[in-house]
Protein backbone atom coordinates (compact mmCIF):
# COMPACT_ATOMS: atom_id res chain seq x y z
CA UNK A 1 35.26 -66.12 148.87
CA UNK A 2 33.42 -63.86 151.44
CA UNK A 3 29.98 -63.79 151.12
CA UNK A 4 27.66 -60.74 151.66
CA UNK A 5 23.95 -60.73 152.83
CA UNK A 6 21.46 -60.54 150.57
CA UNK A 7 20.55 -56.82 149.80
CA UNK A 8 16.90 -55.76 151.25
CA UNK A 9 14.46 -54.79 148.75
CA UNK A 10 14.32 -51.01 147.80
CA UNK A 11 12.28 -48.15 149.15
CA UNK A 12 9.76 -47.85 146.65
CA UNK A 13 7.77 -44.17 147.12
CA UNK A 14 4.70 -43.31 145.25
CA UNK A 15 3.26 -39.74 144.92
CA UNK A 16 0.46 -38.34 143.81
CA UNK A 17 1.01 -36.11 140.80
CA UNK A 18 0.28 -32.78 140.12
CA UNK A 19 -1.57 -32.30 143.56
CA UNK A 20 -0.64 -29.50 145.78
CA UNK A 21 -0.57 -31.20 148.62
CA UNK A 22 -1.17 -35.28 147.67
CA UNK A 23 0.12 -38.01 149.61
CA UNK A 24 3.59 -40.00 149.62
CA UNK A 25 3.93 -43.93 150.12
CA UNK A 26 7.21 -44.65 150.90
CA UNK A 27 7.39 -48.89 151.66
CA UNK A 28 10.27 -51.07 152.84
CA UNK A 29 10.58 -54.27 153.93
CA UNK A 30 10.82 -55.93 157.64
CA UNK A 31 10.40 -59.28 159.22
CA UNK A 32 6.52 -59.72 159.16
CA UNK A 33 6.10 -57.61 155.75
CA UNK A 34 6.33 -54.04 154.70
CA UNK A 35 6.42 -51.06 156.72
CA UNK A 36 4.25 -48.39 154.38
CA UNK A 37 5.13 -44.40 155.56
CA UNK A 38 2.07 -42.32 154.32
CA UNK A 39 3.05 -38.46 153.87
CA UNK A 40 0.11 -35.90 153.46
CA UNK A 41 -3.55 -35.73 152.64
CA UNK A 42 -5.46 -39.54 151.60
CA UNK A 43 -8.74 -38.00 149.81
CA UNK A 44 -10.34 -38.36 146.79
CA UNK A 45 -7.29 -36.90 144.58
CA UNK A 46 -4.82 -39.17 146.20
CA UNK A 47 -6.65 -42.38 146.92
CA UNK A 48 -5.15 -44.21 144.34
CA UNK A 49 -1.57 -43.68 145.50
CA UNK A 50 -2.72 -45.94 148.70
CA UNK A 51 -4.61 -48.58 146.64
CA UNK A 52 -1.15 -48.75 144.56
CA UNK A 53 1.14 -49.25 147.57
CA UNK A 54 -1.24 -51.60 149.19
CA UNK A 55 -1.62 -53.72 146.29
CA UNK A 56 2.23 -53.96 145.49
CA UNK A 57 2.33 -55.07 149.52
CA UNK A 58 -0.30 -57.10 149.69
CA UNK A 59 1.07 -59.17 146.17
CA UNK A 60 2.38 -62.20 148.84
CA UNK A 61 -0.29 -63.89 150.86
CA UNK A 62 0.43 -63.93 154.48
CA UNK A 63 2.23 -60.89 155.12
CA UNK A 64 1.69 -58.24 157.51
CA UNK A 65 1.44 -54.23 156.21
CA UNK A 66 1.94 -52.24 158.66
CA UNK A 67 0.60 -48.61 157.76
CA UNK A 68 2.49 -45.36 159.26
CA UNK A 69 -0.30 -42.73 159.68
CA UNK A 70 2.47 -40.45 161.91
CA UNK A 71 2.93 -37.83 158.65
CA UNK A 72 -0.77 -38.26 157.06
CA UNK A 73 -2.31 -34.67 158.13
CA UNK A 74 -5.55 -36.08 156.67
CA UNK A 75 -7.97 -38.97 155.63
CA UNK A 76 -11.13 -39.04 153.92
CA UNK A 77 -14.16 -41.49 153.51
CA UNK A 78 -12.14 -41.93 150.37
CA UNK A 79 -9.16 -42.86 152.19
CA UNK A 80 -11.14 -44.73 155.11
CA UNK A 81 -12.94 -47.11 152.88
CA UNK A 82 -10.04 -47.82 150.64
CA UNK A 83 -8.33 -49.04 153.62
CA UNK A 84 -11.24 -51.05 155.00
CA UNK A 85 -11.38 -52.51 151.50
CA UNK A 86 -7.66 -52.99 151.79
CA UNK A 87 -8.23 -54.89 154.98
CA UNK A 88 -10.66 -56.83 153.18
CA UNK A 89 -8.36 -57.68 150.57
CA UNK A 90 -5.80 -58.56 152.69
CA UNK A 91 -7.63 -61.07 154.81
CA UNK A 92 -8.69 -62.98 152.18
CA UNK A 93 -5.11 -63.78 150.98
CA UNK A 94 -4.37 -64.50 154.59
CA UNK A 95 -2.31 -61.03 155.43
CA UNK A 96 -3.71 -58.61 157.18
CA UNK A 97 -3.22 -54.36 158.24
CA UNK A 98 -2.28 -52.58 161.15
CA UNK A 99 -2.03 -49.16 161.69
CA UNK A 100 0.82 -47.25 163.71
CA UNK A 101 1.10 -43.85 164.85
CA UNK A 102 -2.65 -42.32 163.77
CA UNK A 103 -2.17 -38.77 164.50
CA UNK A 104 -5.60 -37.24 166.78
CA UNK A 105 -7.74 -36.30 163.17
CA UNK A 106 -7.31 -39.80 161.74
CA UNK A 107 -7.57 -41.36 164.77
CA UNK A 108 -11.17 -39.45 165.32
CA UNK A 109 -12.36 -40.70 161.84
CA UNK A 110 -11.60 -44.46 162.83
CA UNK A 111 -13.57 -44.21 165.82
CA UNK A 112 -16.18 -42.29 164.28
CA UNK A 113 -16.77 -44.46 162.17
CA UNK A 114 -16.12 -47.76 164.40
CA UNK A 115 -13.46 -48.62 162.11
CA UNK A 116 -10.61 -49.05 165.05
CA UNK A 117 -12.34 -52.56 165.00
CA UNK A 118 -10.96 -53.61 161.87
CA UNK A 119 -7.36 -52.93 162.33
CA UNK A 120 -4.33 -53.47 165.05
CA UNK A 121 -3.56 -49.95 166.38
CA UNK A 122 0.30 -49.50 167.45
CA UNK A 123 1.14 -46.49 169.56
CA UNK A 124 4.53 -46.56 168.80
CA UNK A 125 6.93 -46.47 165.60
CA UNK A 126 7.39 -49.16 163.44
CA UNK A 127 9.65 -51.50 163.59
């Protein structure tokens, strides 16, 4: 009997409804955790899109989410403190965030706002 690998865990992809431009969180799986693609605008209208994908992430202590920022055009104080609260979160369940890929406008607001202190910033793609 040949035996297969197991099968990875799906893409799961959240949206924010009925917004014009809202935000997408794709997640999938790799070795130190999940891998979570954000698409669009984190504000006020979509924040709870992010708190959604981060909690379903950040459901096994330990892990590592790793948060694509190379598609989100925007982010809010909305969207800034939800991932500082996130980070929170996270390191009391012994995980923690990183960001990859912050495009120039979100990359302002974390230093701004001294935030680039609370996460790992990647230059480069995820894994």
């Amino acid at each position: 009997m040949t035996r297969h690998p197991p099968r990875p865990p799906p893409v799961v992809s959240v949206t924010a409804p009925d917004q014009p431009v809202g935000l997408t969180a794709r997640a999938r799986p790799w070795a130190r955790g999940t891998v979570l693609a954000l698409y669009g605008e984190l504000d006020l209208d979509s924040v709870a899109v992010l708190r959604e994908a981060l909690d379903r992430a950040l459901a096994t202590p330990g892990t590592v989410v790793l948060i694509d920022c190379g598609d989100l055009a925007f982010c809010d104080s909305t969207g800034l403190s939800e991932l500082l609260d996130a980070a929170v979160r996270a390191w009391r369940h012994g995980s923690r965030i990183e960001l990859a890929r912050p495009r120039p406008i979100v990359r302002r607001v974390l230093e701004l706002t001294g935030a680039t202190d609370a996460f790992t910033l990647r230059d480069g793609p995820p894994p």
